[in-house]
C-alpha atoms as a PDB file:
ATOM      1  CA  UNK A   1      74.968  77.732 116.794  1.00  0.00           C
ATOM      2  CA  UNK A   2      75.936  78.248 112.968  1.00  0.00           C
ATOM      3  CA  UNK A   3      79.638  78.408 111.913  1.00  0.00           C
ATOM      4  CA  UNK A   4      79.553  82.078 111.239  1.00  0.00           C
ATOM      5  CA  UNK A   5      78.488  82.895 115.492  1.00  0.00           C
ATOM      6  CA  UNK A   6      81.581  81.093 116.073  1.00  0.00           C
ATOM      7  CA  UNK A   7      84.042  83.744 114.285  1.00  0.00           C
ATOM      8  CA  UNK A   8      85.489  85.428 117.240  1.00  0.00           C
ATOM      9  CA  UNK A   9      85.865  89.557 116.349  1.00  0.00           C
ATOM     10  CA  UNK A  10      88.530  91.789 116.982  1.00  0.00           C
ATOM     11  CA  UNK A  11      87.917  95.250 117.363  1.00  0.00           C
ATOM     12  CA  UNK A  12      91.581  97.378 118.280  1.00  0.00           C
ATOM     13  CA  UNK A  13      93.576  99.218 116.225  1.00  0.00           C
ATOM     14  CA  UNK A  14      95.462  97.917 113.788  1.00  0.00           C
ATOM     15  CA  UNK A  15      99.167  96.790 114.605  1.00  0.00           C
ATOM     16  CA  UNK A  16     101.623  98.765 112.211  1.00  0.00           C
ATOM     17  CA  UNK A  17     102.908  95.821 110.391  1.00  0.00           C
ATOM     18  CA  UNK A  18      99.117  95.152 109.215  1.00  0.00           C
ATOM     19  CA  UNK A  19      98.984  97.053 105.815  1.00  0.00           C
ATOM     20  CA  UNK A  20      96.484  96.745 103.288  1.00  0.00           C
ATOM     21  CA  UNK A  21      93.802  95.593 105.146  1.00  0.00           C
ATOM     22  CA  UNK A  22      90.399  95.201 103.507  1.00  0.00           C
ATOM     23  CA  UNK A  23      87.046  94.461 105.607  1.00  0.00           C
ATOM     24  CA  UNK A  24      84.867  91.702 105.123  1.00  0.00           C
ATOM     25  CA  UNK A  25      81.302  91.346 107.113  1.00  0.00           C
ATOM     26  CA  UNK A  26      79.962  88.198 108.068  1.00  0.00           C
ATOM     27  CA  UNK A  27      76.616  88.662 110.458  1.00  0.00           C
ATOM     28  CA  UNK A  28      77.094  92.043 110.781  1.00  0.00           C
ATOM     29  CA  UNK A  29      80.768  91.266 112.164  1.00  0.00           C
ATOM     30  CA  UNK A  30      84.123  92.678 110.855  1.00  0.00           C
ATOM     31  CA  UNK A  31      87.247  90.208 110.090  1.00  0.00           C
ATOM     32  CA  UNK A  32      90.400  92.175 109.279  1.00  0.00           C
ATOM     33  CA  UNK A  33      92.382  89.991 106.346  1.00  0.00           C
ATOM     34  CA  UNK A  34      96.225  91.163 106.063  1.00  0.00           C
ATOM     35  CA  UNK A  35      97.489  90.769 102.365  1.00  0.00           C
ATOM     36  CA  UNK A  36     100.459  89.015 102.627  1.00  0.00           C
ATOM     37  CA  UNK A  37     101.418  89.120  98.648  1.00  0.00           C
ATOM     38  CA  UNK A  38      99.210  89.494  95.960  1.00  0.00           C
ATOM     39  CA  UNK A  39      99.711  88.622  92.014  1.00  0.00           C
ATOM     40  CA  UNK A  40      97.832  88.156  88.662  1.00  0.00           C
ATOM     41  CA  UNK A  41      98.476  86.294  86.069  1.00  0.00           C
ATOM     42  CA  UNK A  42      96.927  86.608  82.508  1.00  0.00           C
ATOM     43  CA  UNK A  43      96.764  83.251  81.086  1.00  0.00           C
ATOM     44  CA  UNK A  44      94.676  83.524  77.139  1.00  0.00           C
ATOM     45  CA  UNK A  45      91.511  84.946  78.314  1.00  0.00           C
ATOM     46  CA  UNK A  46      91.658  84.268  81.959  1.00  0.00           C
ATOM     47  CA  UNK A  47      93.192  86.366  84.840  1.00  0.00           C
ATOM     48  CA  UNK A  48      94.425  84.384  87.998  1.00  0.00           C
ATOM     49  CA  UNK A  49      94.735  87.102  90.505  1.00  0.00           C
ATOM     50  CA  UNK A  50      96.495  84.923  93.579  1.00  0.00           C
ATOM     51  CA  UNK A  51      96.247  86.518  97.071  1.00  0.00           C
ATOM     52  CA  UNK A  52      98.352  85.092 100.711  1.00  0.00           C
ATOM     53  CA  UNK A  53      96.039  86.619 103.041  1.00  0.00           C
ATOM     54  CA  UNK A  54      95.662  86.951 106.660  1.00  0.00           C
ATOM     55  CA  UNK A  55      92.889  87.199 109.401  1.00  0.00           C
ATOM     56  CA  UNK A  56      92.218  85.727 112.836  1.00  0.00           C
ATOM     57  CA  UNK A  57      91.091  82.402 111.425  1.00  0.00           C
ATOM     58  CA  UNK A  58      94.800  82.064 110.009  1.00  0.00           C
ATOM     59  CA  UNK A  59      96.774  82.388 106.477  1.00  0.00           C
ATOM     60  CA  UNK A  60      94.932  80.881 103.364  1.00  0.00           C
ATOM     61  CA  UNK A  61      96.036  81.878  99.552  1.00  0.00           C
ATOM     62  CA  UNK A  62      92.496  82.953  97.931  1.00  0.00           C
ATOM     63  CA  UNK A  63      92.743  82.076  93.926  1.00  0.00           C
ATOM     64  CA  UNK A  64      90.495  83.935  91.761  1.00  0.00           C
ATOM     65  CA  UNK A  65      89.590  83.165  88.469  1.00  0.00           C
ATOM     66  CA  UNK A  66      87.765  86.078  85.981  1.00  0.00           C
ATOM     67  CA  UNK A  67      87.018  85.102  83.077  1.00  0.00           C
ATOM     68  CA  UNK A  68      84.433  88.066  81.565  1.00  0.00           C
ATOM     69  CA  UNK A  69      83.541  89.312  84.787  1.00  0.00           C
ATOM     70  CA  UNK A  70      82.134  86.260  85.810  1.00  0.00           C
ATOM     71  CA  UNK A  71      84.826  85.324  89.063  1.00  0.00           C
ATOM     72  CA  UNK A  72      85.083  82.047  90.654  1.00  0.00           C
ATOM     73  CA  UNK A  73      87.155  81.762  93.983  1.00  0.00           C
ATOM     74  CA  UNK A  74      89.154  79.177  95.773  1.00  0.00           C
ATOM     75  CA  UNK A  75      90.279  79.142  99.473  1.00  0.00           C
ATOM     76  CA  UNK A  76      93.444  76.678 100.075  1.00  0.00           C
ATOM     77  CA  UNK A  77      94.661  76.837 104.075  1.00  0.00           C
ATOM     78  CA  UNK A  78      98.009  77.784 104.390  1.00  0.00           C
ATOM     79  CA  UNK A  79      99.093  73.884 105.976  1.00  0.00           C
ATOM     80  CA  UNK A  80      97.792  72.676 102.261  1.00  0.00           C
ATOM     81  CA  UNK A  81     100.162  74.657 100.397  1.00  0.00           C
ATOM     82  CA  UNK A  82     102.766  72.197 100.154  1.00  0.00           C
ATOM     83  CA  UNK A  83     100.678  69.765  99.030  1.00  0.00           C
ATOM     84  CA  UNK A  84      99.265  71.790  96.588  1.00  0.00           C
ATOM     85  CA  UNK A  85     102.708  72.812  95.035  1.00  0.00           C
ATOM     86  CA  UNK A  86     103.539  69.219  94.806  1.00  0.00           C
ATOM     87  CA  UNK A  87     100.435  68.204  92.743  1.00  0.00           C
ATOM     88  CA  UNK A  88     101.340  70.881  90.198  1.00  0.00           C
ATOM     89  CA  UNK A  89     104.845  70.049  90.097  1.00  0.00           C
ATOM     90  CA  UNK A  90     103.555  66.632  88.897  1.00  0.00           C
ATOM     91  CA  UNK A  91     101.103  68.385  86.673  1.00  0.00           C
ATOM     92  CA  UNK A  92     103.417  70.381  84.966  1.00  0.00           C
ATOM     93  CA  UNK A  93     106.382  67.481  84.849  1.00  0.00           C
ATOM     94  CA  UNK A  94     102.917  65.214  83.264  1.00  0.00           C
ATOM     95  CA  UNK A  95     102.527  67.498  80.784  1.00  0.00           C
ATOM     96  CA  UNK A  96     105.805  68.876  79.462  1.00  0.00           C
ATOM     97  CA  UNK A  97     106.422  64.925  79.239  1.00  0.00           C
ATOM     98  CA  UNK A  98     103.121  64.327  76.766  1.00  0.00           C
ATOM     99  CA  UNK A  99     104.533  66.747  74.725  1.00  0.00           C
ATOM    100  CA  UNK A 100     102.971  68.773  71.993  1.00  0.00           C
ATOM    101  CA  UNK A 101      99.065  69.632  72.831  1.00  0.00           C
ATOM    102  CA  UNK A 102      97.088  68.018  70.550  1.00  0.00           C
ATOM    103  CA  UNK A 103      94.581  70.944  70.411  1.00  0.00           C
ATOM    104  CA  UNK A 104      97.323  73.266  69.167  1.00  0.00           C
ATOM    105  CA  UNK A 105      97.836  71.303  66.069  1.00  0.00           C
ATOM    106  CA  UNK A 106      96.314  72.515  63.199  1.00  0.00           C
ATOM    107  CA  UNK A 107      93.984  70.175  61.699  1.00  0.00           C
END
């Protein structure tokens, strides 16, 4: 049995706290994701759209990356998230302390 036969359906109406619901079709299946917030970010010539989304699997923030039109995507489960915002804390504390770039000197 693959991983996909697994994904158990469901096929009711749609509670009316689920809002903004977009389809997705896996094996000819439909899984219902609820968008639970939703932002972009443009950061020099990349956009970081970041989405908390729903479905029956559970709650995972999707990351997307377009740089061009060419779009890479990340999946982090909701129980990593935590985690996650720690390691960029650390990033971010790592880099204010190195100070200046030294890309954005002028050589």
């Amino acid at each position: 049995m693959r991983w996909c036969d697994k994904v158990s359906v469901w096929s009711g109406e749609l509670p009316d706290t689920w809002y903004q619901v977009s389809e997705r079709y896996i094996t000819g299946r439909r899984i219902v994701d609820k968008e639970l917030l939703s932002e972009q970010v443009q950061v020099e010539r990349k956009l970081f759209s970041f989405e908390l989304r729903e479905n029956l699997r559970g709650r995972f923030l999707k990351i997307t990356e377009d740089v061009g039109g060419r779009r890479d995507t990340i999946i982090i489960p909701a129980t990593g998230l935590d985690k996650i915002s720690e390691i960029l804390g650390h990033a971010i504390q790592a880099s204010n302390d190195a100070g200046p770039c030294e890309a954005d000197t002028p050589v």
